[in-house]
Each structure stands twice: as C-alpha cells, then as structure tokens.
C-alpha atoms as a PDB file:
ATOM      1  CA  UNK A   1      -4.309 -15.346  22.867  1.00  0.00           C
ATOM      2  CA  UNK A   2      -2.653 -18.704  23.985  1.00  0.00           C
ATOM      3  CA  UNK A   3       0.797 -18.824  23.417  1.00  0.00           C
ATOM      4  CA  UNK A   4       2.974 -16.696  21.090  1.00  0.00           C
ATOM      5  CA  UNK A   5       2.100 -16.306  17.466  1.00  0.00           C
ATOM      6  CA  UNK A   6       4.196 -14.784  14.913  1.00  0.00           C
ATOM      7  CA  UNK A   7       3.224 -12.325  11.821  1.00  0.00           C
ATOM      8  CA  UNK A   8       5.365 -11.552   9.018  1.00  0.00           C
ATOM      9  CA  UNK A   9       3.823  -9.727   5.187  1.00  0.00           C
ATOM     10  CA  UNK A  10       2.652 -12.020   2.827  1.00  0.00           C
ATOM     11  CA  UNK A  11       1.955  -9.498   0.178  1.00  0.00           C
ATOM     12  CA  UNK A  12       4.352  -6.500  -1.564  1.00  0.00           C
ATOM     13  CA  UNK A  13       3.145  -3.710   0.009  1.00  0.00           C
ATOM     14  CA  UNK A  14       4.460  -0.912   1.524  1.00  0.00           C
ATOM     15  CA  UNK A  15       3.053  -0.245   5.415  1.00  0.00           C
ATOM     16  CA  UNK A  16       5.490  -0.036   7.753  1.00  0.00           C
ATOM     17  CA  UNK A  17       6.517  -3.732   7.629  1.00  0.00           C
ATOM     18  CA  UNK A  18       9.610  -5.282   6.513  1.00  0.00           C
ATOM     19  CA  UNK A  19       9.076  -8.284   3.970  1.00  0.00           C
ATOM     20  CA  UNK A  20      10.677 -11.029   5.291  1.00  0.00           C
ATOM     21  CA  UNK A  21      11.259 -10.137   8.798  1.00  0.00           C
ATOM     22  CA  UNK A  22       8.726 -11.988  11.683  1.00  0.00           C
ATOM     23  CA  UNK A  23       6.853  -9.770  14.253  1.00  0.00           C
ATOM     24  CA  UNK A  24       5.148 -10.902  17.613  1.00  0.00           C
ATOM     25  CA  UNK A  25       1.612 -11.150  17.579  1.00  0.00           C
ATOM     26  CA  UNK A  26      -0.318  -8.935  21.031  1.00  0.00           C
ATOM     27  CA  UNK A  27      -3.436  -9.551  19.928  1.00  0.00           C
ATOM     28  CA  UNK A  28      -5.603 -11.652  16.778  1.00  0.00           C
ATOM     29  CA  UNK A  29      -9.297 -11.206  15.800  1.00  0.00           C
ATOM     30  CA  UNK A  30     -11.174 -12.868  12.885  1.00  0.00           C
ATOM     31  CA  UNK A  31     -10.124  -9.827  10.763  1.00  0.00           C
ATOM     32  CA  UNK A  32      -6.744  -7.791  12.480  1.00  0.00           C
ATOM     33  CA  UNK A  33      -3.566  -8.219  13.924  1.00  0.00           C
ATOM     34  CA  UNK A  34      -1.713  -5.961  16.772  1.00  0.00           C
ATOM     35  CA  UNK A  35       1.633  -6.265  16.572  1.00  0.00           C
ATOM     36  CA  UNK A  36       4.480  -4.995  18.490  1.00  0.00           C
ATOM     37  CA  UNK A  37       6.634  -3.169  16.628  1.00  0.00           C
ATOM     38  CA  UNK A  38       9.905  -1.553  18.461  1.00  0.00           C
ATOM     39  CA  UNK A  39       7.918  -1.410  21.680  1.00  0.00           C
ATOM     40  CA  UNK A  40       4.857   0.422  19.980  1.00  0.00           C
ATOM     41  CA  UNK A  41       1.454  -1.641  18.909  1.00  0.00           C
ATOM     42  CA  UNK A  42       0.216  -1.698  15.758  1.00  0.00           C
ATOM     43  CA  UNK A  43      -2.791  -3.185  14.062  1.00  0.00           C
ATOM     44  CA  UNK A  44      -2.415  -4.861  10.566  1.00  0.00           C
ATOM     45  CA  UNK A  45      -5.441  -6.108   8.201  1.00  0.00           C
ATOM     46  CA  UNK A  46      -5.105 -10.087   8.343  1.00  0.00           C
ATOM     47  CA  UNK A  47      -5.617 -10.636   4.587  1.00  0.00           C
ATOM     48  CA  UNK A  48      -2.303  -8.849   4.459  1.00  0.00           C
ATOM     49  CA  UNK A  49      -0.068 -11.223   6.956  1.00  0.00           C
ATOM     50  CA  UNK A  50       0.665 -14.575   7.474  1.00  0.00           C
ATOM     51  CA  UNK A  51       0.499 -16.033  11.216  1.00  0.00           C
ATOM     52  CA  UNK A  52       2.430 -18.903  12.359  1.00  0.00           C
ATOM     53  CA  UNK A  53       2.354 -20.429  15.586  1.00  0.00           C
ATOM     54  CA  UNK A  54       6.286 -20.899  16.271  1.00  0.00           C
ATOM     55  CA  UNK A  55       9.096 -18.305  15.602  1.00  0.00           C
ATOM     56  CA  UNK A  56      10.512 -19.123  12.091  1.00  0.00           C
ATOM     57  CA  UNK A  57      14.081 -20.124  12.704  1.00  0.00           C
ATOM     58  CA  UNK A  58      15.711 -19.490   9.143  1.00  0.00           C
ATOM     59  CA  UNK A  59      16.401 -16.643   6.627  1.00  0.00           C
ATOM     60  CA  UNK A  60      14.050 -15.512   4.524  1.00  0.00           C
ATOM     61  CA  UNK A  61      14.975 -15.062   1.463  1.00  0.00           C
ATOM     62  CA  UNK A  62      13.184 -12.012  -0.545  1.00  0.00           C
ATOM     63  CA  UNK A  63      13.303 -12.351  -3.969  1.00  0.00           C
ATOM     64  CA  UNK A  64      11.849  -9.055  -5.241  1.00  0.00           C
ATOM     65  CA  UNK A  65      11.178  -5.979  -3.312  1.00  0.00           C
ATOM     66  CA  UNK A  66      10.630  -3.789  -6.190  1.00  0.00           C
ATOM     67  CA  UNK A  67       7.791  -1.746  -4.063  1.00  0.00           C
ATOM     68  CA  UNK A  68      10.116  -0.885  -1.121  1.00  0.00           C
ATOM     69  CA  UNK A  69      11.078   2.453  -0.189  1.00  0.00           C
ATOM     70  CA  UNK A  70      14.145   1.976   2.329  1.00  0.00           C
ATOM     71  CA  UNK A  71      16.147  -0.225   1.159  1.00  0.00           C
ATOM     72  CA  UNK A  72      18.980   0.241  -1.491  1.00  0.00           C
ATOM     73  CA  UNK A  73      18.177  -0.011  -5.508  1.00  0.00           C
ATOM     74  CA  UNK A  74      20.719  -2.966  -5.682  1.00  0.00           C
ATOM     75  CA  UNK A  75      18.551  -5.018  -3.268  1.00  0.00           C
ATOM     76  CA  UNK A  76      15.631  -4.745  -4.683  1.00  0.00           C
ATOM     77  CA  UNK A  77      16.302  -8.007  -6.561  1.00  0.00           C
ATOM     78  CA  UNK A  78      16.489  -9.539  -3.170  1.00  0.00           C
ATOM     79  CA  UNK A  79      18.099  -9.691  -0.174  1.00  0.00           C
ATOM     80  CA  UNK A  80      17.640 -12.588   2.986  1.00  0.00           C
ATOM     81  CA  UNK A  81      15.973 -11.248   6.600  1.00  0.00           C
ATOM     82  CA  UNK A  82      17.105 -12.545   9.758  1.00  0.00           C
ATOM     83  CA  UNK A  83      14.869 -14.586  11.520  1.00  0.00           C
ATOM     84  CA  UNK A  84      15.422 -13.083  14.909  1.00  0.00           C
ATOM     85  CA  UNK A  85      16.627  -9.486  14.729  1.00  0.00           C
ATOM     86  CA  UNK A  86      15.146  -8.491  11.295  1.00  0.00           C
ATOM     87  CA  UNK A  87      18.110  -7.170   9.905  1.00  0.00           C
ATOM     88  CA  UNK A  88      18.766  -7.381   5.895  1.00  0.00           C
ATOM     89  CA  UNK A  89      21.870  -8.553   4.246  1.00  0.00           C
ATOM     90  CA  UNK A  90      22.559 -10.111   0.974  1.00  0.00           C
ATOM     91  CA  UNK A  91      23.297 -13.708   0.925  1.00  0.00           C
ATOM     92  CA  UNK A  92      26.414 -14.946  -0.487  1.00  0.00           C
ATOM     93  CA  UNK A  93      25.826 -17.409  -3.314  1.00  0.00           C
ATOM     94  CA  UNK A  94      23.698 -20.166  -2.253  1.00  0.00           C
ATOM     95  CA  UNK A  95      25.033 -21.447   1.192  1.00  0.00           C
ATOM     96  CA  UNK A  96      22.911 -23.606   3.180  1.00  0.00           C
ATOM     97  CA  UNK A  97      23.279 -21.331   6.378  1.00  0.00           C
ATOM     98  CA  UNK A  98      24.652 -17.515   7.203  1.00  0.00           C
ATOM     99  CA  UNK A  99      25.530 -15.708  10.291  1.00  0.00           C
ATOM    100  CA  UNK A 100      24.076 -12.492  10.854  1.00  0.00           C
ATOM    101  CA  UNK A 101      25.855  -8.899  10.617  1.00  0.00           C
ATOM    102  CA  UNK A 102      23.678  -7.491  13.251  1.00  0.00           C
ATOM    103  CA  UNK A 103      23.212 -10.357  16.144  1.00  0.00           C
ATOM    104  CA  UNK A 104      25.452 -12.868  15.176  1.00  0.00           C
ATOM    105  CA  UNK A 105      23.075 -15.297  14.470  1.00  0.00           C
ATOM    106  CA  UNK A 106      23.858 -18.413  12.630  1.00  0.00           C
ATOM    107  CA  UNK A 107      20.899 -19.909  11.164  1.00  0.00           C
ATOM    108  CA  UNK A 108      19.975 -21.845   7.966  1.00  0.00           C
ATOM    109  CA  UNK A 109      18.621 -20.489   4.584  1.00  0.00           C
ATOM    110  CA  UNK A 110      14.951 -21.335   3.511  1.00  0.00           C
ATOM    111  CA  UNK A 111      15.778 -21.106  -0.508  1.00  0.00           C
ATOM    112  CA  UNK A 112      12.745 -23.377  -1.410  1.00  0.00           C
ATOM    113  CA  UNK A 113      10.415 -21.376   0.469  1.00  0.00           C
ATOM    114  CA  UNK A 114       8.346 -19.304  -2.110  1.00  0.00           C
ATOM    115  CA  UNK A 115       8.020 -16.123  -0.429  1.00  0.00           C
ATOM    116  CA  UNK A 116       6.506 -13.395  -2.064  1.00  0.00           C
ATOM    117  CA  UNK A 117       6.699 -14.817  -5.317  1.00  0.00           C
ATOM    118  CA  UNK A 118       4.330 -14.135  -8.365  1.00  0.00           C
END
C-alpha cells in the first residue's frame, strides 16, 4: 500500500470503532480494510469506512451517537474526537480551535463538516 492511508466510520454502528476518531490503514483491498487498532489488526468491511489519504488534522465533531455503548448518556448528543489521540471531550460553545485533555493537542474544529449526519 503506498504511503499511509487513514480510516475513520462513516456509518452509526457499533463494531469496535470510535465515530469520529481516525485509524491507520495496514492493509486495503477492493472490499476490506486492516487496521491497527492499539497494536492489534483488525479487518473492517469498506462500505462501512471512509479512507483518506492524509491524517485529518482537526476535531471531529459527532453530532449524534445515539447507537454507542461506551460513552456517557449526556454525550450522546455529541461530543468532538481528537484528531491524533482519539480521545472524546465536549466542545465548549463554538470555538474555532480546542486543546486536547488527553495529548495536549491544539487543533482546529471542523463544524461544517457533516459527519454522520442523516
């Protein structure tokens, strides 16, 4: 696979994934993905990802999670995901950028970026 590629859900559902958060791509067919995932591969249907060439470099903001299991009630009306740890937090009214909790990350917010939406 030339170069990196990057793999993040593009549909609600619940496998293992978080919505939101970018994974790099080990291998791509013409119908799977293997991702790595904590150190441990994993394959992925492609109809159910979306694969970029270049590491997003902005929050993602997810606007309804209503089908996760691990995250809090409160968030499931949406939360933003750090583009390079993965790590969830809720965004603070609508500021154009937001460091993160976990890696201390500053990096801009996508807001016009439909993700996940109906």
């Amino acid at each position: 696979m030339p170069g990196s590629q990057w793999v993040r859900l593009r549909e609600d559902i619940d496998c293992g994934l978080r919505r939101g958060a970018w994974y790099r791509a080990v291998s791509l067919t013409q119908s799977e993905v293997v991702l790595d995932i904590n150190g441990q591969h994993r394959s992925f249907p492609l109809r159910h990802v979306e694969v970029v060439a270049k590491r997003p470099s902005s929050w993602t903001i997810v606007a309804n999670a209503g089908n996760s299991t691990v995250i809090p009630s409160f968030w499931a009306r949406g939360y933003a995901v750090c583009p390079r740890c993965r790590y969830r937090q809720l965004p603070l009214g609508r500021a154009r950028a937001m460091r993160c909790d976990e890696c201390d990350g500053l990096f801009e917010i996508d807001w016009e970026e439909p993700y996940l939406e109906a």
